[in-house]
Structure formats: structure tokens, C-alpha cells
C-alpha atoms as a PDB file:
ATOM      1  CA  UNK A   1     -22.051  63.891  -3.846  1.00  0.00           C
ATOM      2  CA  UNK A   2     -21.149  62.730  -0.481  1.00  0.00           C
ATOM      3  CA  UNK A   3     -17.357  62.668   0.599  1.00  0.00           C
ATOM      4  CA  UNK A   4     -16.249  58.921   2.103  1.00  0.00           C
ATOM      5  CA  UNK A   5     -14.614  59.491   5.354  1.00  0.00           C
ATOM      6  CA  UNK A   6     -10.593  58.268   4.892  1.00  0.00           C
ATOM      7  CA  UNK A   7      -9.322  57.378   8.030  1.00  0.00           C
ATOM      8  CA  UNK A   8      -5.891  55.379   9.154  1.00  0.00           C
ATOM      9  CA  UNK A   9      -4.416  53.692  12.399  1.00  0.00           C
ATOM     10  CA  UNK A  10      -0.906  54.656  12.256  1.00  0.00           C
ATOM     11  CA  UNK A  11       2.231  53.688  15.040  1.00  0.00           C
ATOM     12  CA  UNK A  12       5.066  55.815  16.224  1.00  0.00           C
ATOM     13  CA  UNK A  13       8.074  54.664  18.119  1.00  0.00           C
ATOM     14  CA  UNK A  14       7.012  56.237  21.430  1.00  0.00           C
ATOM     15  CA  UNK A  15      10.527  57.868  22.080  1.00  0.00           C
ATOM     16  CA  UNK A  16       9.388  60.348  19.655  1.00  0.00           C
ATOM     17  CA  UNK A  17      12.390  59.410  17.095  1.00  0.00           C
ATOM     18  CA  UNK A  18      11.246  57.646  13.704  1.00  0.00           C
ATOM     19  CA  UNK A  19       8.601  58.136  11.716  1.00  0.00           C
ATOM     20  CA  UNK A  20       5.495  56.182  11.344  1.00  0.00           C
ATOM     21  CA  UNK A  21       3.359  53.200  10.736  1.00  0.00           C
ATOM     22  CA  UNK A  22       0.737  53.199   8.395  1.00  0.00           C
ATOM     23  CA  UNK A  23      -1.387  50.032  10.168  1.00  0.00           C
ATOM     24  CA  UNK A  24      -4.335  50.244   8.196  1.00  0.00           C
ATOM     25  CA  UNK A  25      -6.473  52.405   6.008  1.00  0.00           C
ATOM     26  CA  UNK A  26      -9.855  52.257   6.059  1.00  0.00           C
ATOM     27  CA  UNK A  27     -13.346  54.375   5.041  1.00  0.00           C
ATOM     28  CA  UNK A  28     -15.793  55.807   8.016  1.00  0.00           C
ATOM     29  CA  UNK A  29     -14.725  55.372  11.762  1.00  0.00           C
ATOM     30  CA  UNK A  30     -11.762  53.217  13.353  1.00  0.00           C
ATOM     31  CA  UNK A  31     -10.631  53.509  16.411  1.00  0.00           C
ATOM     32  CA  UNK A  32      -7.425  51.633  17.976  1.00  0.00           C
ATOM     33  CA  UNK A  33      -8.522  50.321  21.438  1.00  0.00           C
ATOM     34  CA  UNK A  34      -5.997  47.361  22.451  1.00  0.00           C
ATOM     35  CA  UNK A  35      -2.707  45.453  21.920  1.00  0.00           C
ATOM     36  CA  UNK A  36      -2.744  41.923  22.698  1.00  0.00           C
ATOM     37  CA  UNK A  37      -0.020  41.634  25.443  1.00  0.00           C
ATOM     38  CA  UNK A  38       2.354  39.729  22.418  1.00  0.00           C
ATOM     39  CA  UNK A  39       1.798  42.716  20.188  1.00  0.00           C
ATOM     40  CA  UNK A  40       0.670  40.494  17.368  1.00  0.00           C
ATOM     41  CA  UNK A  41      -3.139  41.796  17.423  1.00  0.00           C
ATOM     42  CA  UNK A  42      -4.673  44.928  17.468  1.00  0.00           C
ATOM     43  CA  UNK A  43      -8.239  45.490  18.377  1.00  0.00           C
ATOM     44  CA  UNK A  44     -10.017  48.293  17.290  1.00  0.00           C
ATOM     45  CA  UNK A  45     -13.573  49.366  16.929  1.00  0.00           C
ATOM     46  CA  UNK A  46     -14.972  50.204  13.278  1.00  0.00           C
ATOM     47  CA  UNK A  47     -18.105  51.492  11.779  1.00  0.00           C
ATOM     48  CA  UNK A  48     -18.222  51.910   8.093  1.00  0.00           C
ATOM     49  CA  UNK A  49     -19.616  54.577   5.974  1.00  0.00           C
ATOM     50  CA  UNK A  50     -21.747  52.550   4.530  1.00  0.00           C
ATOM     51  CA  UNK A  51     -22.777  50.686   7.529  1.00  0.00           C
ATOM     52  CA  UNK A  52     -24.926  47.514   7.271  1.00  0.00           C
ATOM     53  CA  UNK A  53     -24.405  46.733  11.440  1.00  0.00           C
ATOM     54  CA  UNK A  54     -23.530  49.180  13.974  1.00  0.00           C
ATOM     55  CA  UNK A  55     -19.976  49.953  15.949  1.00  0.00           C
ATOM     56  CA  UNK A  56     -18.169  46.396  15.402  1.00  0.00           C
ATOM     57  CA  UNK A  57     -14.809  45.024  16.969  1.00  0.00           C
ATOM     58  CA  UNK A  58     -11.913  44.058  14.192  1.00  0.00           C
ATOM     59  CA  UNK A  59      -9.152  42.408  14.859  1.00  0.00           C
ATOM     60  CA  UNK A  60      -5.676  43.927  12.545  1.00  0.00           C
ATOM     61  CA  UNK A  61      -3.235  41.260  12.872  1.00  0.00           C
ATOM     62  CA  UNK A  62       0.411  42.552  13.053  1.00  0.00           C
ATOM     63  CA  UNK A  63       2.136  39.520  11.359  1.00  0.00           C
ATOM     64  CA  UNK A  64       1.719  37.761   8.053  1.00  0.00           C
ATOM     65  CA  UNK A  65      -0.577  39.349   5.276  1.00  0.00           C
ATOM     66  CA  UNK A  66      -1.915  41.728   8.250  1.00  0.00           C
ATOM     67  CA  UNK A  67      -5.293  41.353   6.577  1.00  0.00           C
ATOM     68  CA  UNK A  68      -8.146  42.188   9.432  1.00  0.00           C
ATOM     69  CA  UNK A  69     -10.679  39.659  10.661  1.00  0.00           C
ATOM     70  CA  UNK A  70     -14.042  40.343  12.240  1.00  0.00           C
ATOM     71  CA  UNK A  71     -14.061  39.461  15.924  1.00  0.00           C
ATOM     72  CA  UNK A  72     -17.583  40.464  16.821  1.00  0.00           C
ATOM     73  CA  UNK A  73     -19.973  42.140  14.082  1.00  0.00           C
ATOM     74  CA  UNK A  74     -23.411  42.139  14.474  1.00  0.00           C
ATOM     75  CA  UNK A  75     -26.687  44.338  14.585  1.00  0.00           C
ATOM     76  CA  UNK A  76     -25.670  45.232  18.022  1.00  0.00           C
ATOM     77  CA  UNK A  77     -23.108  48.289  19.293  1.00  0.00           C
ATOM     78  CA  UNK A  78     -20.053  46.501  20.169  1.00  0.00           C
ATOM     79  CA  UNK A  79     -16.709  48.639  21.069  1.00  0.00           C
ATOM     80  CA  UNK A  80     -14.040  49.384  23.578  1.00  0.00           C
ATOM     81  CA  UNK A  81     -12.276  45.455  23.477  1.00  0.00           C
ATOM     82  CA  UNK A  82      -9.353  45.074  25.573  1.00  0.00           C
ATOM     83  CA  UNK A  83      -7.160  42.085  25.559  1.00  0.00           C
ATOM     84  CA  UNK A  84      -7.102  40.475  28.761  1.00  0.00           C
ATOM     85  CA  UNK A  85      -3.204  40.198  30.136  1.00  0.00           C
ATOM     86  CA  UNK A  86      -3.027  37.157  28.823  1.00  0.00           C
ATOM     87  CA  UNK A  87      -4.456  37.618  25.709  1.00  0.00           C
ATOM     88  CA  UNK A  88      -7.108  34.734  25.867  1.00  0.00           C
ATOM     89  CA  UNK A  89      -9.938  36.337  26.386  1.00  0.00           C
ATOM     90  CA  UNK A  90     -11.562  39.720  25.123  1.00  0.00           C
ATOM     91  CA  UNK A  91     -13.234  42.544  27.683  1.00  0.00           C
ATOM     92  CA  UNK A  92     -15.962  44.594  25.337  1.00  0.00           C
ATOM     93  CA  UNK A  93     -19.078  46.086  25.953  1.00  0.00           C
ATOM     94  CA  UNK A  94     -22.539  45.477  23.564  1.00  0.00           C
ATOM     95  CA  UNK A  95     -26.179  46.887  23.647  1.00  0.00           C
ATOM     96  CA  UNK A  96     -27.569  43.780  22.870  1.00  0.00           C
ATOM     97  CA  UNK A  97     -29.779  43.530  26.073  1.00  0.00           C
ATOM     98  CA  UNK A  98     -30.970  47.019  25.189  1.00  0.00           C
ATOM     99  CA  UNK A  99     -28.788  48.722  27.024  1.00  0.00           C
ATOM    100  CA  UNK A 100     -24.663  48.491  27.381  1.00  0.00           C
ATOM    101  CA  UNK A 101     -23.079  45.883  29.492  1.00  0.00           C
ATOM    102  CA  UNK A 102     -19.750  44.686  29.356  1.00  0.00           C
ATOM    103  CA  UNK A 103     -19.140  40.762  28.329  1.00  0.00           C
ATOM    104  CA  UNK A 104     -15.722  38.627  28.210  1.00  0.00           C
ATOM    105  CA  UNK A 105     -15.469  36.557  25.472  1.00  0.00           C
ATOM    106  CA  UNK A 106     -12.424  33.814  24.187  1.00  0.00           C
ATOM    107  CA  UNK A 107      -9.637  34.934  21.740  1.00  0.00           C
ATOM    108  CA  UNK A 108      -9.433  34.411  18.866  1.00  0.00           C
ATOM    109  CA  UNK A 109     -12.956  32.610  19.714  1.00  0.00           C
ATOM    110  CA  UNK A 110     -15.071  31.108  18.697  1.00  0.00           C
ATOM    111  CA  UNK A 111     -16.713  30.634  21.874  1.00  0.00           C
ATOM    112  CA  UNK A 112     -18.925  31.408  24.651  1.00  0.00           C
ATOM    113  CA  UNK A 113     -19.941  34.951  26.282  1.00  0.00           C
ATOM    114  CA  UNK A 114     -20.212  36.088  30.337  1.00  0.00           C
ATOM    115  CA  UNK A 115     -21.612  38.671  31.047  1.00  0.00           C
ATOM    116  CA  UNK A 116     -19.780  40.879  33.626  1.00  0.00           C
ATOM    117  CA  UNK A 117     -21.927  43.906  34.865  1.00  0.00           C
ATOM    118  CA  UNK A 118     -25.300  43.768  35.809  1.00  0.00           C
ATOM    119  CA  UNK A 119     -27.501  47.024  35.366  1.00  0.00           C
ATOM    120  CA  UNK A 120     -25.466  48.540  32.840  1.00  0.00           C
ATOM    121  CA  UNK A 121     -21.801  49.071  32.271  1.00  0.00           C
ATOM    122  CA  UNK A 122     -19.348  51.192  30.483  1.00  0.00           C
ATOM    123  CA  UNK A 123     -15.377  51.331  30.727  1.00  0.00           C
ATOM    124  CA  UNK A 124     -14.428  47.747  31.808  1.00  0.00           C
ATOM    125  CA  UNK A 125     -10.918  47.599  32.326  1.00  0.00           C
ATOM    126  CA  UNK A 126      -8.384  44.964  33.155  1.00  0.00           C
ATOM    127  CA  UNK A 127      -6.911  44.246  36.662  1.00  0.00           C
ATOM    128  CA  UNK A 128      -4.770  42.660  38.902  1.00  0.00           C
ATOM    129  CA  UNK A 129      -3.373  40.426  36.071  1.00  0.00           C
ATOM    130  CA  UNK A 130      -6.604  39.523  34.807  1.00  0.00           C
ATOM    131  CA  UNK A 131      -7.965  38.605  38.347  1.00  0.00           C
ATOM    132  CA  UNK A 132     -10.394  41.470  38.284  1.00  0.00           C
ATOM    133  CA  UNK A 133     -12.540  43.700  36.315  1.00  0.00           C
ATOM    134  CA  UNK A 134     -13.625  47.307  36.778  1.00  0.00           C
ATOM    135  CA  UNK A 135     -16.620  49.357  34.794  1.00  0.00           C
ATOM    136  CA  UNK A 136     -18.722  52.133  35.759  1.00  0.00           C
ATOM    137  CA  UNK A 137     -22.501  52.022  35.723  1.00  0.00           C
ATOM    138  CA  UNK A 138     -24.978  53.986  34.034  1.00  0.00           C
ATOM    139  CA  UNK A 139     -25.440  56.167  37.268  1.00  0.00           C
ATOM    140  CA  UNK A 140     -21.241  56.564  37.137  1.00  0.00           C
ATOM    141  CA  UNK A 141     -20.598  54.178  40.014  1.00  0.00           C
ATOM    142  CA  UNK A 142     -17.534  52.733  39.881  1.00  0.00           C
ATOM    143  CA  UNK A 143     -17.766  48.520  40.684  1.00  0.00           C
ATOM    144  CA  UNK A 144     -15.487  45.705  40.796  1.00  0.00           C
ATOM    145  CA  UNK A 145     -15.892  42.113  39.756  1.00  0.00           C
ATOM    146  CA  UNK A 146     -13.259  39.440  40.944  1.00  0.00           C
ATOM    147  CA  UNK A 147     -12.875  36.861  37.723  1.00  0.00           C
ATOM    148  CA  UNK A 148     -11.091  33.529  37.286  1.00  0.00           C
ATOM    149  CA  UNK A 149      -9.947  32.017  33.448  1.00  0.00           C
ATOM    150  CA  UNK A 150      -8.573  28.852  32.994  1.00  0.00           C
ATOM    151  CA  UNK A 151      -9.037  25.982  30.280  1.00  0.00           C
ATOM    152  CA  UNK A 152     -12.121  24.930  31.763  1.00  0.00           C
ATOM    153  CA  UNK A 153     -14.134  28.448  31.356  1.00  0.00           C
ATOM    154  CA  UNK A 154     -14.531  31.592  32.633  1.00  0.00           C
ATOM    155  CA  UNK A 155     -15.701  32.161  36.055  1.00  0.00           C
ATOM    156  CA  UNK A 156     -17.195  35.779  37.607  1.00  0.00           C
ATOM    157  CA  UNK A 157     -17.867  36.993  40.845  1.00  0.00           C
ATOM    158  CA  UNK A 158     -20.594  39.579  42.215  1.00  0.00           C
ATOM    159  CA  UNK A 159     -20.239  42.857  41.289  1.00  0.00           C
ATOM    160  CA  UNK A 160     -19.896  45.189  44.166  1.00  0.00           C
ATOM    161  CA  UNK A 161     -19.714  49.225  44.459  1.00  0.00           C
ATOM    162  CA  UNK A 162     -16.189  50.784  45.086  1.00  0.00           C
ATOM    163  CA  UNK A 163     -17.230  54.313  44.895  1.00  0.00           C
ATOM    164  CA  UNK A 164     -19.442  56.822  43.024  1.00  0.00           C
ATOM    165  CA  UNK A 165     -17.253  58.291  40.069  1.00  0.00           C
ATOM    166  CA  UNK A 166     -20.007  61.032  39.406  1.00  0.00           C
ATOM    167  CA  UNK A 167     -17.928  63.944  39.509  1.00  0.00           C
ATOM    168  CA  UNK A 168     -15.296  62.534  37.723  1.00  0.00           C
ATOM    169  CA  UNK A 169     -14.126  64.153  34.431  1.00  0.00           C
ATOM    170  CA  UNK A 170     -11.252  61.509  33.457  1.00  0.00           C
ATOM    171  CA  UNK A 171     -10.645  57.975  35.571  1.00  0.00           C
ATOM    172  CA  UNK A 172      -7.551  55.751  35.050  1.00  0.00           C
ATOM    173  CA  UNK A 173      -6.926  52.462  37.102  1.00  0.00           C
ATOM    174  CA  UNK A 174      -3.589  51.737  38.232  1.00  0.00           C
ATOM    175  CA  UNK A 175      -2.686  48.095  36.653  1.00  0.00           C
ATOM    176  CA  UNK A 176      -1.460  47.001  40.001  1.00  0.00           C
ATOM    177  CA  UNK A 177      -5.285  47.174  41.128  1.00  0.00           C
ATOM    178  CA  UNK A 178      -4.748  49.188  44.363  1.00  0.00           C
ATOM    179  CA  UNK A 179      -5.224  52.677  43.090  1.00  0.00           C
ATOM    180  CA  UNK A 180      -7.753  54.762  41.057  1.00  0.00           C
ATOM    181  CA  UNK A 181      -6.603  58.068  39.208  1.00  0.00           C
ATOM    182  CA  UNK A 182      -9.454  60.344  39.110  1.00  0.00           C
ATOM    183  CA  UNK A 183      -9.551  64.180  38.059  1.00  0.00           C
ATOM    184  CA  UNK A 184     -12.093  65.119  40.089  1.00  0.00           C
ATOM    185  CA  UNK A 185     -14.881  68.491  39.079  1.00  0.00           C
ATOM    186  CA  UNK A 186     -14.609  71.155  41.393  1.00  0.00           C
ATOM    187  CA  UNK A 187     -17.473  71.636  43.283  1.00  0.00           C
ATOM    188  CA  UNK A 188     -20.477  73.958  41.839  1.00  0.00           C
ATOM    189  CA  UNK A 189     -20.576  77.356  43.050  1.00  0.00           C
ATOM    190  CA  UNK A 190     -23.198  78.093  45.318  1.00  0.00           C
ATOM    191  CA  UNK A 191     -26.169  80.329  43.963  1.00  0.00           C
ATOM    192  CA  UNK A 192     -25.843  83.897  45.339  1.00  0.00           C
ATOM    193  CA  UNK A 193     -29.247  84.610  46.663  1.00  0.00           C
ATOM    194  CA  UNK A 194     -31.439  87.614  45.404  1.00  0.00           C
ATOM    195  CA  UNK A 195     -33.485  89.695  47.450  1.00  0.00           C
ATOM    196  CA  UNK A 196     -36.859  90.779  45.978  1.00  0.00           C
ATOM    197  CA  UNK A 197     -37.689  93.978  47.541  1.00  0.00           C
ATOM    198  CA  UNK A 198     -41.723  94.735  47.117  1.00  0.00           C
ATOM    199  CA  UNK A 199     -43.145  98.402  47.355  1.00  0.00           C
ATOM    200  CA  UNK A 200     -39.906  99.829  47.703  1.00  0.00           C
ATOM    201  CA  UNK A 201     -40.488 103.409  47.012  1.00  0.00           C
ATOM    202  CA  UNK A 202     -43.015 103.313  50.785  1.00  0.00           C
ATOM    203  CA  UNK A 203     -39.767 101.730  52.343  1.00  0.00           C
ATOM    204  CA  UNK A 204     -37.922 105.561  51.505  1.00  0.00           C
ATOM    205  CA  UNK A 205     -40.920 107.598  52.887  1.00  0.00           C
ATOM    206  CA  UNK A 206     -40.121 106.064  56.242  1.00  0.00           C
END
């Protein structure tokens, strides 16, 4: 008989004093991924043990009878939201063109969906105050995409290449949009080269 997976999304004061949260309980995989900037929502991806879609995006509210709410859940991979800094709009990425590529969509919806990468994407993050978004490609290069939200829509820009982030273990972007924190691979050690010596035991007559 198979064991169901138990897992929880707890909070801790992050002084380190206090104990903690119990958010919510649930069976198979959750994952926390964003606060909306009022701290009333909490997004978080989810796929259940008994899973009739694949990885969907919940939505825990923090308020009320804190009972969760789909906020995409379909046959498709959707994961990694992240409230814009605002909190109108939701950054998430779905494999719905057959590979991933990272959308926007309105919160709490419903709505329409723009697409923000073009290739492939993974790891789109807020910027600049929700002026621009960053994601990595499939080949690891890391792009940029200036954005503009207002009542009337959602507007993107072209995506264009910042740098390769190929030999990149862990990258963070600074929320002021100037910097990126990469830890960088050192580079690989050169092969040490191997003689083949043929015949050798003429070579010692000599």
C-alpha cells in the first residue's frame, strides 16, 4: 500500500524568535513561490498525489477562511508565479507551447495572457518596479524584456540578450535592476596530455 506524501507550508518570524505557522497542509508536492506585495496571498505551486493535471499554481489566501483557490490548473506544467510589485498581475512559466515560456497574466484574473519570452524561458523575475522582466533561455542566456501595465492592458517589449549565464551555478537579480548576483563555476581543468610511446623497448637498445 502506497504512503500519501504529507507535506505543509509553514511561516517563521524571520528574526528567528517565535515559533511557527502552519499555512497549509496538503498531500503530494507544494511549494511556496511568492507573497503578494500586501501579504494577503501566497502563491505556490502544487501537484497532487493523485494528480489529474500536471504542476498547477494555487493561490492560499492569508485572510478570512484562508481556503486556497486555483489560479491556473490545467493539463499543462505551470509553476514558479511571482506577484508582480504591484500585485496585479502574475509572472509564471507553462509548457503549453511544448516547451516552457514564461507568460504574465491579471490577478486575481480572470483575464488575458502575454507571452514574455520567445524561444523558451525559465526563471522570470520581477524588475525595476515591475518595469522589466528577466528569464533565462533554454541555452542559459540571460535576457531582458522592458514591460508596461496599466488599466488598459499589458504591454511587452523585445526581448534582448544581457549575457550568457552558462556557467552559472546560482543567479539572483538585484530588485533595483542594475545588478546581477551570479556564483560563477570555476573553469574546467585542462586535460593533462598522455604520451603514447610505440616500440619502446628498441628506444633502450639505442
Amino acid at each position: 500500500m502506497e504512503k500519501t506524501l504529507l507535506t505543509r507550508i509553514v511561516a517563521k518570524p524571520s528574526s528567528g524568535g517565535g515559533g511557527e505557522e502552519t499555512l497549509l497542509r496538503g498531500s503530494g508536492d507544494i511549494c511556496p513561490k511568492s507573497w503578494s506585495p500586501d501579504g494577503r496571498y501566497l502563491a505556490y505551486d502544487t501537484l497532487a498525489a493523485v494528480a489529474t493535471t500536471k504542476s498547477d499554481i494555487w493561490i492560499l489566501p492569508l485572510f478570512g477562511d484562508r481556503k486556497p483557490f486555483p489560479f491556473l490548473e490545467t493539463q499543462f506544467d505551470e509553476l514558479s508565479a511571482r506577484f508582480s510589485p504591484d500585485g496585479r498581475w502574475v509572472l509564471y512559466t507553462s509548457d503549453e507551447s511544448g516547451r516552457p515560456e514564461i507568460y504574465v497574466a491579471p490577478f486575481p484574473g480572470p483575464g488575458s495572457k502575454w507571452q514574455i519570452s520567445a524561444g523558451g524561458g525559465l526563471g522570470g523575475e520581477w524588475l525595476q518596479g515591475g518595469k522589466e522582466i528577466t528569464y533565462r533561455t533554454l541555452d542559459l542566456n540571460q535576457m531582458s524584456v522592458q514591460v508596461k501595465a496599466d488599466a488598459s492592458g499589458f504591454e511587452t517589449g523585445v526581448p534582448k540578450m544581457l549575457f550568457n549565464a552558462s556557467n552559472a551555478t546560482f543567479l539572483q537579480n538585484d530588485p533595483t535592476g542594475d545588478r546581477e548576483l551570479l556564483a560563477i563555476l570555476p573553469p574546467a581543468a585542462q586535460n593533462t596530455p598522455i604520451t603514447l610511446v610505440s616500440n619502446w623497448p628498441a628506444a633502450l637498445k639505442k
